[in-house]
N, C-alpha and C. Protein backbone atom coordinates (compact mmCIF):
# COMPACT_ATOMS: atom_id res chain seq x y z
N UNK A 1 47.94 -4.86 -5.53
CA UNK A 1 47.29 -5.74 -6.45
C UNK A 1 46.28 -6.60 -5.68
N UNK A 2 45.07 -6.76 -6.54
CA UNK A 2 43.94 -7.50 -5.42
C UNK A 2 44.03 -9.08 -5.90
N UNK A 3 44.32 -9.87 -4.99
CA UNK A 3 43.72 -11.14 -5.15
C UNK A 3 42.70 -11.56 -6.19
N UNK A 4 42.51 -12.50 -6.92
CA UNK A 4 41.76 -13.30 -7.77
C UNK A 4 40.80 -14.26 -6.58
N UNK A 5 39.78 -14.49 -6.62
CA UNK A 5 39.21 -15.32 -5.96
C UNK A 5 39.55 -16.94 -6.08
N UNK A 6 40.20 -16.94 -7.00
CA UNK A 6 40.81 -18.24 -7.28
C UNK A 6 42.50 -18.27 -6.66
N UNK A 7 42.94 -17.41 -6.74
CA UNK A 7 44.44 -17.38 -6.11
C UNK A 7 44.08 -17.45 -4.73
N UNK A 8 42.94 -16.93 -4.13
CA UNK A 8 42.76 -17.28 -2.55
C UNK A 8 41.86 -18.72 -2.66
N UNK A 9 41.89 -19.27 -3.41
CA UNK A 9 41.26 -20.34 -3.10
C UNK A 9 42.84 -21.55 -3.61
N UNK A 10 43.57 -21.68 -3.62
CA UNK A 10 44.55 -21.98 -4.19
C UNK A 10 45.45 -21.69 -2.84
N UNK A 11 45.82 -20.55 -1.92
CA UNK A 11 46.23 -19.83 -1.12
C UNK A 11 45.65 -21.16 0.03
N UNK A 12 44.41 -21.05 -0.16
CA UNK A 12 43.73 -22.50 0.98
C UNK A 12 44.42 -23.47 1.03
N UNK A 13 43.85 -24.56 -0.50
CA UNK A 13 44.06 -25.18 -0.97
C UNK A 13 45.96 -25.59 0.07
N UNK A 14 46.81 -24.83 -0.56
CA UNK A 14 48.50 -24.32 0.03
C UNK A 14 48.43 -25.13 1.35
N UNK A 15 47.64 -23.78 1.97
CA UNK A 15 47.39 -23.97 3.72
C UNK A 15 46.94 -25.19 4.31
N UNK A 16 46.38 -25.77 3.47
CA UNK A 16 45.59 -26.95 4.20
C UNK A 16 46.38 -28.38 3.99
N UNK A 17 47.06 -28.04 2.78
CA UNK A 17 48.70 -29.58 2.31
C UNK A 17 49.59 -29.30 3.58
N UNK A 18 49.98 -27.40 3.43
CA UNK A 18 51.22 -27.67 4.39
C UNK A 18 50.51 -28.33 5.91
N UNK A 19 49.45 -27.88 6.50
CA UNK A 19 48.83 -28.87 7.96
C UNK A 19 48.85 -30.28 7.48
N UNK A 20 49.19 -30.85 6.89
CA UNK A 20 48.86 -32.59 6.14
C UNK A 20 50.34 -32.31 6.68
N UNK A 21 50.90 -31.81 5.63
CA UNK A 21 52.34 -32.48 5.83
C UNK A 21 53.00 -32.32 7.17
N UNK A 22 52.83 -31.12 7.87
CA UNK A 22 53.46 -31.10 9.31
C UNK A 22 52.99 -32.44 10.26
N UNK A 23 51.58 -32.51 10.05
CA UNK A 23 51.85 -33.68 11.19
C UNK A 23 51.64 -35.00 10.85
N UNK A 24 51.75 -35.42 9.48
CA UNK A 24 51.87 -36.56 9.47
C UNK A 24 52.95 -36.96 9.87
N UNK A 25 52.31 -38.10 10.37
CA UNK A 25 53.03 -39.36 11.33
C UNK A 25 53.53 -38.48 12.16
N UNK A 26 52.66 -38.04 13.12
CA UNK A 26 52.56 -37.53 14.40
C UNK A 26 51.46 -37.94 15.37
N UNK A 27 51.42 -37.86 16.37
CA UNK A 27 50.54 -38.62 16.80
C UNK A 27 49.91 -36.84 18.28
N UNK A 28 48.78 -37.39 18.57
CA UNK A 28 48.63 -36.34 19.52
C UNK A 28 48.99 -35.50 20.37
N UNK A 29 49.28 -36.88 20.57
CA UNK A 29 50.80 -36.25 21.99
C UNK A 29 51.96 -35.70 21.31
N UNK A 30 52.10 -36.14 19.82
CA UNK A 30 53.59 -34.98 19.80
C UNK A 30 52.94 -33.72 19.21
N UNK A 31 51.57 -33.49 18.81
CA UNK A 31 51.21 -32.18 18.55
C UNK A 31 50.95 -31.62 20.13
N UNK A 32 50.62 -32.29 21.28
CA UNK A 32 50.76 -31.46 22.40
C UNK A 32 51.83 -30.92 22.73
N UNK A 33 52.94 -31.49 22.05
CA UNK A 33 54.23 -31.37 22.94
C UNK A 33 55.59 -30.57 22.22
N UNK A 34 54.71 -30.27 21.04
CA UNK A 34 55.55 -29.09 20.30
C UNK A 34 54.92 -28.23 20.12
N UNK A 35 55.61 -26.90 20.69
CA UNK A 35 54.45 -25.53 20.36
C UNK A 35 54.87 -25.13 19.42
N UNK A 36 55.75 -25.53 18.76
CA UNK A 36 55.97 -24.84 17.16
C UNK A 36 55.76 -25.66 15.95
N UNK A 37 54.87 -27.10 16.24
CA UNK A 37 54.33 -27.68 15.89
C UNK A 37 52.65 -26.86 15.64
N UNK A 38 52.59 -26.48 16.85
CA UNK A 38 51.04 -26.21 17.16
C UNK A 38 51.04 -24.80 16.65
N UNK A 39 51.98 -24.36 16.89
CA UNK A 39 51.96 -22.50 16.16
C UNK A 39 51.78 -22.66 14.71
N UNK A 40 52.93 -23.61 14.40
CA UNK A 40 52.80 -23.56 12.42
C UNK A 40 51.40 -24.46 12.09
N UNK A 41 50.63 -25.07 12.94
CA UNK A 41 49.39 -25.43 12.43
C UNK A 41 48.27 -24.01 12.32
N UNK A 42 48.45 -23.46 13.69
CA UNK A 42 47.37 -22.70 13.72
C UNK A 42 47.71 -21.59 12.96
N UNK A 43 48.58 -21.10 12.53
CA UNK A 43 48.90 -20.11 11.58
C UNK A 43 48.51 -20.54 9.85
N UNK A 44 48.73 -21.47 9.68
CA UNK A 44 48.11 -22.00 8.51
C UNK A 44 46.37 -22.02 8.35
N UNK A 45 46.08 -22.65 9.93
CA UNK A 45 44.41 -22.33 9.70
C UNK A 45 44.05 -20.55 9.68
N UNK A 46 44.74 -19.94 10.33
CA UNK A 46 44.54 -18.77 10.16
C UNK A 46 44.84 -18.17 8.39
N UNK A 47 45.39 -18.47 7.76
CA UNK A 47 45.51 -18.76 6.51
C UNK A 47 44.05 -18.75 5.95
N UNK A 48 43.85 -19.89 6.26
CA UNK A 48 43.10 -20.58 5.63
C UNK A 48 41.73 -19.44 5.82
N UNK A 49 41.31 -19.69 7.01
CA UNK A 49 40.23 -18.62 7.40
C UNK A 49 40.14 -17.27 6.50
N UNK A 50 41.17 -16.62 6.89
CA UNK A 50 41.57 -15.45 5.90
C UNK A 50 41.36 -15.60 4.48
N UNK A 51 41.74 -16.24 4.09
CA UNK A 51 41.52 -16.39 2.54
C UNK A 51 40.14 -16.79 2.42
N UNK A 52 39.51 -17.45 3.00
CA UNK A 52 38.02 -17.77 2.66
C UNK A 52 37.34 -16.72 3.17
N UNK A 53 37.59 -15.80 3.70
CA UNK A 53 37.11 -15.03 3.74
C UNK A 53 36.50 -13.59 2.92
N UNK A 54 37.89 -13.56 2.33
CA UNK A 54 38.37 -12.89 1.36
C UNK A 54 37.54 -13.46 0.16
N UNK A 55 37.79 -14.57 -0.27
CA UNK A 55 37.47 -15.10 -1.57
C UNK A 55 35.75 -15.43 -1.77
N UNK A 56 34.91 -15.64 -0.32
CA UNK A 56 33.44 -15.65 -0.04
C UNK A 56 33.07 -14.07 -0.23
N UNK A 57 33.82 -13.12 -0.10
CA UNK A 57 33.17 -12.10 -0.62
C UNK A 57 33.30 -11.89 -1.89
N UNK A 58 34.33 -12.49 -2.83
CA UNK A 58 34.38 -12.39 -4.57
C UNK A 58 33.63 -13.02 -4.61
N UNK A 59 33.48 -14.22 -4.79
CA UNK A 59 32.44 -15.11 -4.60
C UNK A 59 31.53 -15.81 -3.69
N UNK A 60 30.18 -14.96 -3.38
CA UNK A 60 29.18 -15.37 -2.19
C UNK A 60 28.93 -16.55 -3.07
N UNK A 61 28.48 -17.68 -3.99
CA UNK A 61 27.95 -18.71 -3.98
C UNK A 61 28.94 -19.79 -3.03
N UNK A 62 30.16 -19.34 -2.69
CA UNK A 62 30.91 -20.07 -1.97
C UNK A 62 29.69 -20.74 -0.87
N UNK A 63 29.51 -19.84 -0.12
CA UNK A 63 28.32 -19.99 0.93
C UNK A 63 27.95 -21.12 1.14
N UNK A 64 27.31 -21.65 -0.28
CA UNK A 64 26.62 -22.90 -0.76
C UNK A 64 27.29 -23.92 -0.91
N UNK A 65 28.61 -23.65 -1.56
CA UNK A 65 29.75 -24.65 -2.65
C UNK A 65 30.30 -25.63 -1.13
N UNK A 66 31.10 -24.63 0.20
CA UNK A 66 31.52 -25.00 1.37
C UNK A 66 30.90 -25.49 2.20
N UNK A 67 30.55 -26.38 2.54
CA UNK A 67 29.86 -26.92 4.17
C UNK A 67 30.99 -25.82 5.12
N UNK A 68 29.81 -25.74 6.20
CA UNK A 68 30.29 -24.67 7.53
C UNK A 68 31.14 -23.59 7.15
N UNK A 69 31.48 -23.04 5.60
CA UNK A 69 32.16 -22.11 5.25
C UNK A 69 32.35 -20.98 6.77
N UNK A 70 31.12 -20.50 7.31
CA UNK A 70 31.41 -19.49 8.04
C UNK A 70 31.86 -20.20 9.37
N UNK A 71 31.84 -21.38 9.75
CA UNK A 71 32.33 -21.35 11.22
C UNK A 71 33.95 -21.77 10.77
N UNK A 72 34.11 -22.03 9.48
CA UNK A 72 36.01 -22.13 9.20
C UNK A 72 36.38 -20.52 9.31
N UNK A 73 35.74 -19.56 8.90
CA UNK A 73 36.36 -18.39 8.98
C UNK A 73 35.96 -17.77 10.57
N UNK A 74 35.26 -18.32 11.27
CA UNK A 74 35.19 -18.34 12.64
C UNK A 74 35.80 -18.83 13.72
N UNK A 75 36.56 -20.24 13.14
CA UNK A 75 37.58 -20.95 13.46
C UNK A 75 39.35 -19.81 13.62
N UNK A 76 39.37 -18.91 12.26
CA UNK A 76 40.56 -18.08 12.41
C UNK A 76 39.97 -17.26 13.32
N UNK A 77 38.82 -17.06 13.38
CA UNK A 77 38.77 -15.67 14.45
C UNK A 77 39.20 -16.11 15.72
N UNK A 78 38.80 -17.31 16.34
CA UNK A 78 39.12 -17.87 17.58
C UNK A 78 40.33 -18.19 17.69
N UNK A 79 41.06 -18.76 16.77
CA UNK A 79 42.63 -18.66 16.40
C UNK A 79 43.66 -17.46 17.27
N UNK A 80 42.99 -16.26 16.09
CA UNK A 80 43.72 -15.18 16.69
C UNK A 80 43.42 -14.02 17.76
N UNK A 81 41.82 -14.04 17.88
CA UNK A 81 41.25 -13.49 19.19
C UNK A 81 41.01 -13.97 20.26
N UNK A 82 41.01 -15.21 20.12
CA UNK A 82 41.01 -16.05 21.41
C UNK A 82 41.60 -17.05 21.59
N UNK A 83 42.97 -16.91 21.39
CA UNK A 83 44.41 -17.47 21.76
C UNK A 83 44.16 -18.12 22.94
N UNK A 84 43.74 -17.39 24.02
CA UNK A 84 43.92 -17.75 25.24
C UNK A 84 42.69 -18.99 25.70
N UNK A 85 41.63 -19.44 25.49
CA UNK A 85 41.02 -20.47 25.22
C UNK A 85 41.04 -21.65 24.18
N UNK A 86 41.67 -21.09 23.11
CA UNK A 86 41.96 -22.33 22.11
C UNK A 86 42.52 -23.56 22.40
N UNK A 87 41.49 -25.08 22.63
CA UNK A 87 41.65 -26.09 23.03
C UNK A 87 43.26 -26.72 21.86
N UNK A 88 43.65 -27.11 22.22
CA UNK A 88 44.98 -27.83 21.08
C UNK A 88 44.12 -29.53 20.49
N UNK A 89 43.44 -30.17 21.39
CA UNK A 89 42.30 -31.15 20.95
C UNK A 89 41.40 -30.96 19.78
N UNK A 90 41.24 -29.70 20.20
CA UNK A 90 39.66 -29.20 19.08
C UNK A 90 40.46 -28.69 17.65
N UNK A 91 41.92 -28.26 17.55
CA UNK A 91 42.20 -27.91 16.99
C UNK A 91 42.57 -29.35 15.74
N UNK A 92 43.39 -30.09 16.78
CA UNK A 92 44.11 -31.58 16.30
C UNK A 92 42.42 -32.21 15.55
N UNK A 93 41.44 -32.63 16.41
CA UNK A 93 40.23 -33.07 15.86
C UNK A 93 39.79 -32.36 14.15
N UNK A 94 39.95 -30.86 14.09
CA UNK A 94 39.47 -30.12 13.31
C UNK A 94 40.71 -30.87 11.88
N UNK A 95 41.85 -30.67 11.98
CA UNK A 95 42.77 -31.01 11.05
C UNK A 95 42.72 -32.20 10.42
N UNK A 96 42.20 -33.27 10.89
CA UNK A 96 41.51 -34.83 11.10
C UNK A 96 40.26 -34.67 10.23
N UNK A 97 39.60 -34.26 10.82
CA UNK A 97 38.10 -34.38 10.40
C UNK A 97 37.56 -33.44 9.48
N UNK A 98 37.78 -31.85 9.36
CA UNK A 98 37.48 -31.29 8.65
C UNK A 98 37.67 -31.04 7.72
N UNK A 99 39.37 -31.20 8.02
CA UNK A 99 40.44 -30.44 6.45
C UNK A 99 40.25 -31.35 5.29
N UNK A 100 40.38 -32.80 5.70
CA UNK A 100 39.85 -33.04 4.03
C UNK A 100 38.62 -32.80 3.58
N UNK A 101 37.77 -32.69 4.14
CA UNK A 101 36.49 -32.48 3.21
C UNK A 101 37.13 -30.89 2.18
N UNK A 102 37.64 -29.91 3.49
CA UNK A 102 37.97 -28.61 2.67
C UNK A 102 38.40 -28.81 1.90
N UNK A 103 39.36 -29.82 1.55
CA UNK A 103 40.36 -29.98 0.82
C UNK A 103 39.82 -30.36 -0.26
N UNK A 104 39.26 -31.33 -0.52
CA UNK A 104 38.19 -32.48 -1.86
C UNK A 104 37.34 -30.92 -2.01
N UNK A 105 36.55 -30.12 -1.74
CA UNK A 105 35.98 -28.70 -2.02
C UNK A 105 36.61 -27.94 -2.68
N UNK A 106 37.76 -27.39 -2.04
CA UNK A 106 38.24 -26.67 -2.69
C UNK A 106 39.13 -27.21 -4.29
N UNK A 107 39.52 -28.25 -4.34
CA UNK A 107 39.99 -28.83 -5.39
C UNK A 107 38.36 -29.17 -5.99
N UNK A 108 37.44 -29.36 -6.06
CA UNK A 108 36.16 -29.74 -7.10
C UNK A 108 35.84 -27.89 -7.65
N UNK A 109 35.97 -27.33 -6.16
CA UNK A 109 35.63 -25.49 -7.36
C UNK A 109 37.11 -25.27 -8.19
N UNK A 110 38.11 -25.05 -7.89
CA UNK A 110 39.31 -24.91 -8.71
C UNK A 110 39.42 -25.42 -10.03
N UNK A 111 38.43 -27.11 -10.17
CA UNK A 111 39.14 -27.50 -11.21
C UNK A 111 37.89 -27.50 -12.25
N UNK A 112 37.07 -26.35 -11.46
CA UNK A 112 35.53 -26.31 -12.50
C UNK A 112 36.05 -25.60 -14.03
C-alpha cells in the first residue's frame, strides 16, 4: 500500500514530537552522554528525512511550502551515510533551532 502524501507528512509531524519529548529537560551534556539518547534522536531525524522525501515527490510544491526542505532530507543522508562524521552538537543545535520551524510547517500544510 503506498503512502498518502499527507500520512508522510503526519509520519514527520510524529518524528519531530517524539525528538521534543526525548530531550526535554535535558541538557547537552546529557544528550552527549547517552548514546541511546542520541541513537533514538537520530533515528527519528532519519524518519523525518525519509518521509519528506517521499512526500516532496507526491507533492513538489513542498519545495516552496519548506524552508531548506532539501538539506533536511540531506541531513538523513548524513545521518545514515555518514555515521562516522556526524557531529552530536550539530545534531543537538539542529533539534533546537530547526525542528520547530518544521514543526509550525508541517502543521500550517496539514491543516490546509
Amino acid at each position: 500500500m503506498q503512502h498518502s502524501a499527507k500520512t508522510r507528512l503526519h509520519d514527520i509531524l510524529q518524528a519531530a514530537t517524539h525528538i521534543q519529548s526525548y530531550v526535554q529537560d535535558k541538557s547537552l551534556q546529557d544528550y552527549l552522554q547517552s548514546r541511546m539518547l542520541r541513537a533514538a534522536v537520530e533515528r527519528e531525524f532519519e524518519i523525518i528525512g525519509e518521509a519528506l522525501n517521499h512526500a516532496l515527490r507526491q507533492m513538489p510544491e513542498l519545495e516552496h511550502r519548506i524552508p531548506d526542505v532539501r538539506k533536511i532530507i540531506g541531513f538523513r543522508n548524513l545521518l545514515i551515510h555518514g555515521y562516522a562524521v556526524v557531529e552530536d552538537e550539530q545534531v543537538w543545535h539542529t533539534l533546537h533551532k530547526s525542528l520547530p520551524t518544521l514543526i509550525r510547517d508541517i502543521q500550517a500544510i496539514i491543516h490546509e
